[in-house]
C-alpha atoms as a PDB file:
ATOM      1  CA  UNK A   1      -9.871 -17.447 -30.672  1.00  0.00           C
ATOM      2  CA  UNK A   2      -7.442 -20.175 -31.239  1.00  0.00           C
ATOM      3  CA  UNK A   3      -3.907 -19.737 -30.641  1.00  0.00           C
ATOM      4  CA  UNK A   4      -1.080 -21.012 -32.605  1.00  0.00           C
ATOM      5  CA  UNK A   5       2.604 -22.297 -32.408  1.00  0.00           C
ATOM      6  CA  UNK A   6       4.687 -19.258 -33.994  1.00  0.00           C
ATOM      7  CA  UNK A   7       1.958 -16.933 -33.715  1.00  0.00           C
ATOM      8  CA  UNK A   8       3.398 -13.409 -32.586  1.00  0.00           C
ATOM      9  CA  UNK A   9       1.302 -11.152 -29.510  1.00  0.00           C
ATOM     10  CA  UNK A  10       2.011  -8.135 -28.795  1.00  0.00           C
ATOM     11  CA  UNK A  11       1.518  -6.380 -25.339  1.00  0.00           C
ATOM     12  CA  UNK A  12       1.229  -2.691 -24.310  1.00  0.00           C
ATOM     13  CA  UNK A  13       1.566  -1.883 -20.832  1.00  0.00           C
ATOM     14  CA  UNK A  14       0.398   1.894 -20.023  1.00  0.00           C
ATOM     15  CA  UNK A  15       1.603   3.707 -17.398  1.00  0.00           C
ATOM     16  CA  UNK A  16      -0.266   6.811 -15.711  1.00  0.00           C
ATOM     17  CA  UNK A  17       1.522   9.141 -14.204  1.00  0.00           C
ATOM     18  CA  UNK A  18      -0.703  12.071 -12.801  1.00  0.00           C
ATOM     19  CA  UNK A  19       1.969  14.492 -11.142  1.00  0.00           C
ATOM     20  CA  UNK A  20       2.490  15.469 -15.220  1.00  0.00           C
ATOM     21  CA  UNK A  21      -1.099  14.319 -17.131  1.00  0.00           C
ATOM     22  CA  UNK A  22       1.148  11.733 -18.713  1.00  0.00           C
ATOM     23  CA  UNK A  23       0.369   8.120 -19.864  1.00  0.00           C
ATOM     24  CA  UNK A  24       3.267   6.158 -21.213  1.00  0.00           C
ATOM     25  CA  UNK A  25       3.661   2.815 -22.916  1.00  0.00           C
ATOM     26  CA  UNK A  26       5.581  -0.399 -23.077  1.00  0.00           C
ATOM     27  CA  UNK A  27       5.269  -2.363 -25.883  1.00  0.00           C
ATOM     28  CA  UNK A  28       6.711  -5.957 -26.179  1.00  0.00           C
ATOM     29  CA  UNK A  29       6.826  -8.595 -28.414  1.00  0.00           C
ATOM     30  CA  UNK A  30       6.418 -12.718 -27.843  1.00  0.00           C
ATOM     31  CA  UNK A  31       6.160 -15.654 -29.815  1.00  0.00           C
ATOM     32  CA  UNK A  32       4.791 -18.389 -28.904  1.00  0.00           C
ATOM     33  CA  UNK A  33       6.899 -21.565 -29.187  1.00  0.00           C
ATOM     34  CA  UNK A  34       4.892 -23.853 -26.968  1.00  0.00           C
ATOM     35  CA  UNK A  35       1.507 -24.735 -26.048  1.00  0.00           C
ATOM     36  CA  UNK A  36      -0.008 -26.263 -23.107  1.00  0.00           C
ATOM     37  CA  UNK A  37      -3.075 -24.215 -22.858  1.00  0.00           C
ATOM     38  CA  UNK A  38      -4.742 -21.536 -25.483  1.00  0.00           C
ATOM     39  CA  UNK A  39      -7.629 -20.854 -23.417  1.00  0.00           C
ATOM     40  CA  UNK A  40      -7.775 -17.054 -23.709  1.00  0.00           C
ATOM     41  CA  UNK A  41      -8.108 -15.808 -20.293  1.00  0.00           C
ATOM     42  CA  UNK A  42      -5.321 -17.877 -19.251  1.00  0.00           C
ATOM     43  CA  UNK A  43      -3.358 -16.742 -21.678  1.00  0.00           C
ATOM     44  CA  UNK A  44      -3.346 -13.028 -20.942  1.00  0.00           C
ATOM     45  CA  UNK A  45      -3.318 -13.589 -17.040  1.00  0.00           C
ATOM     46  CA  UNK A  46       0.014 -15.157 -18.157  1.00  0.00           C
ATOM     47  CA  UNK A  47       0.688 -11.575 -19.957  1.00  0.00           C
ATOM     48  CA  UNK A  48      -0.531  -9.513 -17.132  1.00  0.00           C
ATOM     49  CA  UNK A  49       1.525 -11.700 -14.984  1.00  0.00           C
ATOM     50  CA  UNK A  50       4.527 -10.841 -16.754  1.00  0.00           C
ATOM     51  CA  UNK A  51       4.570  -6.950 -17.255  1.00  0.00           C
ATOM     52  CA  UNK A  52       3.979  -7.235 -13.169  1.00  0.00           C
ATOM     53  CA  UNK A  53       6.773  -9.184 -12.299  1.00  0.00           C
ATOM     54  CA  UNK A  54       9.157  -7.208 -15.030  1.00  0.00           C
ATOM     55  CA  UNK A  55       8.507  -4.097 -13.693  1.00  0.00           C
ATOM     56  CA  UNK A  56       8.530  -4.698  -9.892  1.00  0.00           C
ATOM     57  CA  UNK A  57      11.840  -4.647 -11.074  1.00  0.00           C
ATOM     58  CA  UNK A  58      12.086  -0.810 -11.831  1.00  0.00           C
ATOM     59  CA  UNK A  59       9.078   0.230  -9.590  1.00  0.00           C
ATOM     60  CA  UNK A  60      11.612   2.076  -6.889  1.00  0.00           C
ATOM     61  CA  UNK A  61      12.397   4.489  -9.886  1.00  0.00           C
ATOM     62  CA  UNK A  62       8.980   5.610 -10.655  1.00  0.00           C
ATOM     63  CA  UNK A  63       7.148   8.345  -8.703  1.00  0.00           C
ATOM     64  CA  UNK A  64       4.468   6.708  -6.176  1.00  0.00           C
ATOM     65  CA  UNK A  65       1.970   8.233  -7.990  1.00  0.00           C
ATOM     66  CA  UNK A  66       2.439   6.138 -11.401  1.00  0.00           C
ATOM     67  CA  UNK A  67       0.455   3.459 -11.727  1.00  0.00           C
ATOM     68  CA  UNK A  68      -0.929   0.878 -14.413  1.00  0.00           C
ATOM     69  CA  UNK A  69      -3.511   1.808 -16.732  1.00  0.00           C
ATOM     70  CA  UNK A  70      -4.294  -1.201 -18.495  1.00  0.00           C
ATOM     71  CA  UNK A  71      -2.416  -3.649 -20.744  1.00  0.00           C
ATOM     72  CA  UNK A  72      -3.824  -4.654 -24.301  1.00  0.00           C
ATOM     73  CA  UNK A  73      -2.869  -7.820 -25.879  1.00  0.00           C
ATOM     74  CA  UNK A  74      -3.316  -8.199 -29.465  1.00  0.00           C
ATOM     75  CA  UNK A  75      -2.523 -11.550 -31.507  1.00  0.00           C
ATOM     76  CA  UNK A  76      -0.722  -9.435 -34.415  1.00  0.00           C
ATOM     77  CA  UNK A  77      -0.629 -12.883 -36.523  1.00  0.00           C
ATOM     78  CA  UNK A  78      -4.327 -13.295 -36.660  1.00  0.00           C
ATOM     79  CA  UNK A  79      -5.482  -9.738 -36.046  1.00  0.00           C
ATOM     80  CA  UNK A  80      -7.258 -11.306 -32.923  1.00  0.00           C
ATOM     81  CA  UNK A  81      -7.362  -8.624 -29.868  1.00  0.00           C
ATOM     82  CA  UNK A  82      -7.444  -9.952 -25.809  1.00  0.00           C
ATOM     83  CA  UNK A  83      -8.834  -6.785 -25.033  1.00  0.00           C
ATOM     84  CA  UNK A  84      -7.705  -4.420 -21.908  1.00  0.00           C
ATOM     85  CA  UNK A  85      -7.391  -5.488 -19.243  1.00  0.00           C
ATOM     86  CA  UNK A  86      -5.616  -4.077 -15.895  1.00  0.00           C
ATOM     87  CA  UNK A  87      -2.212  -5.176 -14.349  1.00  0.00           C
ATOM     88  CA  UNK A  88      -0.563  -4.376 -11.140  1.00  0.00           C
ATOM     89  CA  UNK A  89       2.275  -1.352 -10.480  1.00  0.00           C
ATOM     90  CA  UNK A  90       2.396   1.159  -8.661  1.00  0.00           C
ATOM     91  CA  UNK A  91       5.679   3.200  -7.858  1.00  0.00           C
ATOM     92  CA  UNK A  92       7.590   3.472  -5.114  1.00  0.00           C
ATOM     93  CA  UNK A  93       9.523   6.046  -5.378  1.00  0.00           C
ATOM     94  CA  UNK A  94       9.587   9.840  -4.473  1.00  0.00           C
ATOM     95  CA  UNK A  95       5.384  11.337  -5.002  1.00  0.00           C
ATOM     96  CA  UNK A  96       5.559  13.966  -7.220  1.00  0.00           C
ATOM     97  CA  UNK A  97       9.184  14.110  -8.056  1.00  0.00           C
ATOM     98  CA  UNK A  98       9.060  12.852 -11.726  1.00  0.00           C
ATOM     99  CA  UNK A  99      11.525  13.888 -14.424  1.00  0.00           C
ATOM    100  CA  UNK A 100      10.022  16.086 -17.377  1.00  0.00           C
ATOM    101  CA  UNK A 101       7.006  13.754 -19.135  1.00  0.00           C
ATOM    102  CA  UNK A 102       9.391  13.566 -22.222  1.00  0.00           C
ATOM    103  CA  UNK A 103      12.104  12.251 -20.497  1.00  0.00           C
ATOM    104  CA  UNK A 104      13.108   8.078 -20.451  1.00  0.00           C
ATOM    105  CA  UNK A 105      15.234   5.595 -19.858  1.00  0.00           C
ATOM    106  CA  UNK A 106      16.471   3.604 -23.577  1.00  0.00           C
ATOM    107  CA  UNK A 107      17.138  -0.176 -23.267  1.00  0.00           C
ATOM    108  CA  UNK A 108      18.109  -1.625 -26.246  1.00  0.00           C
ATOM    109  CA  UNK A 109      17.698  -5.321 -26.784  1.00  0.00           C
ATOM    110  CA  UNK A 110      19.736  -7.273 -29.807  1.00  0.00           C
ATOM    111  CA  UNK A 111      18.679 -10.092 -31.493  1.00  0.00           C
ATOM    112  CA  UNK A 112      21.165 -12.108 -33.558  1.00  0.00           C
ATOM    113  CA  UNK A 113      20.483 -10.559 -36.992  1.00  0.00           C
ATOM    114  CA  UNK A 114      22.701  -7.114 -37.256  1.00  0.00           C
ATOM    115  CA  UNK A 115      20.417  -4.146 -37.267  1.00  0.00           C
ATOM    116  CA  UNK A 116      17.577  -5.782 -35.508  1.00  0.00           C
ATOM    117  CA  UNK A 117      17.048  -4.980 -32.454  1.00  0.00           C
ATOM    118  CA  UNK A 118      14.267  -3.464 -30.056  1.00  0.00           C
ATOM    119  CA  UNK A 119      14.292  -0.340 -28.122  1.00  0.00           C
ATOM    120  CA  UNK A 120      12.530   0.292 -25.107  1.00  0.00           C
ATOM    121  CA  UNK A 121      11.696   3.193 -22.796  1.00  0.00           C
ATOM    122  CA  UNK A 122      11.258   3.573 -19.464  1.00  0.00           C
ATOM    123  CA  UNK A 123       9.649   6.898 -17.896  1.00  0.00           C
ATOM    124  CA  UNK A 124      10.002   9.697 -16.706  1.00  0.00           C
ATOM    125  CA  UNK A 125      11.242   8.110 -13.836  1.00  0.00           C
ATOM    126  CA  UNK A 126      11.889  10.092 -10.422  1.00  0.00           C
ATOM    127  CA  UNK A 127      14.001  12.960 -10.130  1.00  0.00           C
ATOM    128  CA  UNK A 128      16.409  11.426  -7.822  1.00  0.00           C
ATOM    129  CA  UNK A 129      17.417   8.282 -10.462  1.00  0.00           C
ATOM    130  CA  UNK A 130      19.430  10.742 -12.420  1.00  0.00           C
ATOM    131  CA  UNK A 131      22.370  13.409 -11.292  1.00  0.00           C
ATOM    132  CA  UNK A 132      23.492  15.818 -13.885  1.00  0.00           C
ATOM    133  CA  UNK A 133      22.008  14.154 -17.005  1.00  0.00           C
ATOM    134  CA  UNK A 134      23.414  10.570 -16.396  1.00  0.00           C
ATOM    135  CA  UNK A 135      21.507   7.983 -14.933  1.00  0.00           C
ATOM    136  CA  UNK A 136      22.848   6.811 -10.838  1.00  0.00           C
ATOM    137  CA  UNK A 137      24.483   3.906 -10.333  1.00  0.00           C
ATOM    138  CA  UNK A 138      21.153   2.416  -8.433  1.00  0.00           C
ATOM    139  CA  UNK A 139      19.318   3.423 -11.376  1.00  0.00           C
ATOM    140  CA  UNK A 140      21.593   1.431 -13.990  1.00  0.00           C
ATOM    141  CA  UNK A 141      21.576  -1.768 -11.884  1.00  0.00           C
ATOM    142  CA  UNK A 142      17.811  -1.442 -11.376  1.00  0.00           C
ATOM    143  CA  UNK A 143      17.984  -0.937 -15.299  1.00  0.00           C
ATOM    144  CA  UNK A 144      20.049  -3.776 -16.364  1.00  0.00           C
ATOM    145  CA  UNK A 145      17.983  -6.354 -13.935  1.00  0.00           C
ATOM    146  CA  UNK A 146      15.029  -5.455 -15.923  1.00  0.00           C
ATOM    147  CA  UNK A 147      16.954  -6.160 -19.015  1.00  0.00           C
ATOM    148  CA  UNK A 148      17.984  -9.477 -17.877  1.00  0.00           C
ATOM    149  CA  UNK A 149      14.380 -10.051 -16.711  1.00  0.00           C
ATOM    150  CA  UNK A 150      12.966  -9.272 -20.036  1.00  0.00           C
ATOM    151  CA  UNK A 151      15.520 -11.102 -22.698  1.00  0.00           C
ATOM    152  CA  UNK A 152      14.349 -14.566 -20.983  1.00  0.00           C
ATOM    153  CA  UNK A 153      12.470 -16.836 -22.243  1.00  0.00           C
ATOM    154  CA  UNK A 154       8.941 -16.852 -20.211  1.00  0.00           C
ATOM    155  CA  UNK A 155       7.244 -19.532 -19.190  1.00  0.00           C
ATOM    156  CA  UNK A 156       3.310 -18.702 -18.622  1.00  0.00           C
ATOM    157  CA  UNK A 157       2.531 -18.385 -14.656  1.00  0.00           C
ATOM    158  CA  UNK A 158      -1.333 -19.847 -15.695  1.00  0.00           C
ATOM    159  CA  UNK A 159      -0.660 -21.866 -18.700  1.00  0.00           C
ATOM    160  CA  UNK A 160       3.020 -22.739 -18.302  1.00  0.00           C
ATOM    161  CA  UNK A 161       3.008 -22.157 -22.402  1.00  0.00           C
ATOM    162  CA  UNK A 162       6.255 -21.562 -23.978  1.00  0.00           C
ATOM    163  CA  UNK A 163       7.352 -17.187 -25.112  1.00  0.00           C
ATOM    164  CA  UNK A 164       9.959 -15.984 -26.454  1.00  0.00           C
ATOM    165  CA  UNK A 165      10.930 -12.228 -26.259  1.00  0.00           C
ATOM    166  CA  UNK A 166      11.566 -10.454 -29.359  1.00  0.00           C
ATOM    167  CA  UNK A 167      10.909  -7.936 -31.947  1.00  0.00           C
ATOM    168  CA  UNK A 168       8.603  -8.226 -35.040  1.00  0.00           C
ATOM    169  CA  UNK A 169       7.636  -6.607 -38.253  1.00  0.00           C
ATOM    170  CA  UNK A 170       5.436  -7.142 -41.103  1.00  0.00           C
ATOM    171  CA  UNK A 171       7.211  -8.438 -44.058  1.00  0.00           C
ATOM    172  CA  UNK A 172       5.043  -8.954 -47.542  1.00  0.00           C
ATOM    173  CA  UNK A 173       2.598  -9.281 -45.499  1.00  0.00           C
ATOM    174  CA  UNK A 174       3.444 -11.986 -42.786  1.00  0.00           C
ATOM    175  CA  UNK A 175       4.827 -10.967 -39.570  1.00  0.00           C
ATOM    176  CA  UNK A 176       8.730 -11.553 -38.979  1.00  0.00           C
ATOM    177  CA  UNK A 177       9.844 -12.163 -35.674  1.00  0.00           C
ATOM    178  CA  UNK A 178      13.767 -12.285 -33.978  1.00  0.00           C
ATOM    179  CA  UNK A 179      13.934 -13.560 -30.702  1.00  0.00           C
ATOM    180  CA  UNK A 180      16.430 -11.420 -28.524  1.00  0.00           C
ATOM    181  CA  UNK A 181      19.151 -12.893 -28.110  1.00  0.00           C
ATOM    182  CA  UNK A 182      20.755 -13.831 -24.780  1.00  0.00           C
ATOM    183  CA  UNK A 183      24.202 -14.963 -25.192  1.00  0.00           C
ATOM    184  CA  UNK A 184      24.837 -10.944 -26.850  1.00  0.00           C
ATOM    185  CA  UNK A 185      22.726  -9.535 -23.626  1.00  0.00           C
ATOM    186  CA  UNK A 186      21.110  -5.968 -23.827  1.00  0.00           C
ATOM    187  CA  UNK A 187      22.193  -2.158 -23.007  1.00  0.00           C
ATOM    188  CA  UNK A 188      21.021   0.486 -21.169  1.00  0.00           C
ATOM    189  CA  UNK A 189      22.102   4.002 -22.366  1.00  0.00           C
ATOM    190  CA  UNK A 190      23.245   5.952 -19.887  1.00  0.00           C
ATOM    191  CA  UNK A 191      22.644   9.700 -20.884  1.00  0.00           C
ATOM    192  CA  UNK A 192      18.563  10.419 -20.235  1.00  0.00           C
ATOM    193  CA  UNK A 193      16.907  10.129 -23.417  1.00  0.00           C
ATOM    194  CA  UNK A 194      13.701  12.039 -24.698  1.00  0.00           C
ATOM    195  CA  UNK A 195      10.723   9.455 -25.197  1.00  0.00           C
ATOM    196  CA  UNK A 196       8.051  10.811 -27.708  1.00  0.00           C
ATOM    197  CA  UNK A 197       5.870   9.451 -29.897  1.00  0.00           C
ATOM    198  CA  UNK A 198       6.143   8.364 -33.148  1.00  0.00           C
ATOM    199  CA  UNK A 199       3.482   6.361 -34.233  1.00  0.00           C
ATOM    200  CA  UNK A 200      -0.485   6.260 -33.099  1.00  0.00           C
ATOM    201  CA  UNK A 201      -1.085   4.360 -30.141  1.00  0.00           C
ATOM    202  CA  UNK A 202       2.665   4.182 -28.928  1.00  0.00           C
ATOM    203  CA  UNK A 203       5.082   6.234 -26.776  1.00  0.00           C
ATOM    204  CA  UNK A 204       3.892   9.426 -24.463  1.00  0.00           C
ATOM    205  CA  UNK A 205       0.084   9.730 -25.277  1.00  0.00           C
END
C-alpha cells in the first residue's frame, strides 16, 4: 500500500452496546496533507489512536456496558482497505441505563462551502444525559468538547503525519473532500435525535 498526499481515509468506529443488541457507528473523514511516515501499521495506530482519545471525551455519557467493536480504515482514494482492527472505549456511565437503540446525539460540522457539511451521531447514550427530550447541560458541554476535539487538525500519535478532518464525496468519479472548518466551529442539536440507518454498512446495524 502506498499512501499519498491528498489521498482521503475514511474511518468507522463501531460501538457495541449489549443492554439493547445494538452496534452503532462513527464514520469520519481525513485527508492527508502531510507525510512523515506511510508505513501502514503506523498509520492506522495513528487512527485507532484518534477515535480513543475523541471519545474519552463523551465516554461518561455512554452506558458502562458499550464498548468498541472494531474500527475499519479504508483508503477511499485508492480503494485500499487497513482492515479491522480494535480500539479502546468503554463507557462510564450508568450499566444498563441506555436511551432507546434509535436514539442519538446530532453534531453537525461545517466546512466553508454552504451546504457542505457533516453530520454525526452519537448513541444512545445513558438515560440520565437527557431530561424531558433535551439534552443536560453536562451532556452539551461533554458534546461540544468532542466537537472541538474533532474539527482539529490531527497530527498522527505514531507517524506525526499531517490530517485534516472533513467530509468527502465522489464527484465524476474522484473523491471531493472539504476540510471542516474551524474559524465557523460546529453544533450540537439539542432536542434527541433518532439515528437510523440509511445506507449499508453505516448507522445502527
Amino acid at each position: 500500500m502506498a499512501l499519498g498526499v491528498n489521498d482521503v481515509l475514511r474511518v468507522t468506529a463501531q460501538i457495541r452496546h449489549p443492554s439493547s443488541a445494538t452496534r452503532t457507528q462513527g464514520v469520519f473523514h481525513y485527508q492527508v496533507s502531510d507525510i512523515v511516515s506511510d508505513v501502514f501499521a503506523d498509520v492506522r495506530q495513528d487512527m485507532l489512536d484518534r477515535m480513543a482519545a475523541a471519545y474519552d471525551i463523551v465516554k461518561a455519557l455512554f452506558s458502562s456496558d458499550a464498548v468498541s467493536d472494531g474500527m475499519k480504515m479504508l483508503n477511499v482514494s485508492k480503494k485500499e482497505t487497513y482492515g479491522k482492527k480494535a480500539w479502546t472505549f468503554t463507557g462510564t456511565g450508568s450499566p444498563a441505563e441506555e436511551l432507546p437503540p434509535q436514539t442519538a446525539a446530532e453534531i453537525l460540522f461545517y466546512t466553508a462551502d454552504a451546504g457542505r457539511f457533516g453530520r454525526k451521531y452519537l448513541g444512545p447514550l445513558e438515560e440520565p444525559s437527557q431530561d424531558s427530550g433535551l439534552w443536560a447541560a453536562g451532556t452539551l458541554a461533554a458534546l461540544d468538547a468532542f466537537g472541538v476535539e474533532m474539527m482539529k487538525v490531527y497530527t498522527g500519535s505514531t507517524t506525526t503525519n499531517t490530517y485534516l478532518p472533513g467530509v468527502a464525496r465522489k464527484v465524476a468519479g474522484v473523491w471531493n473532500f472539504k476540510q471542516f472548518a474551524e474559524a465557523i466551529g460546529h453544533f450540537s442539536v439539542v432536542n434527541v435525535r433518532t439515528q437510523r440507518r440509511r445506507t449499508s454498512g453505516f448507522g445502527l446495524t
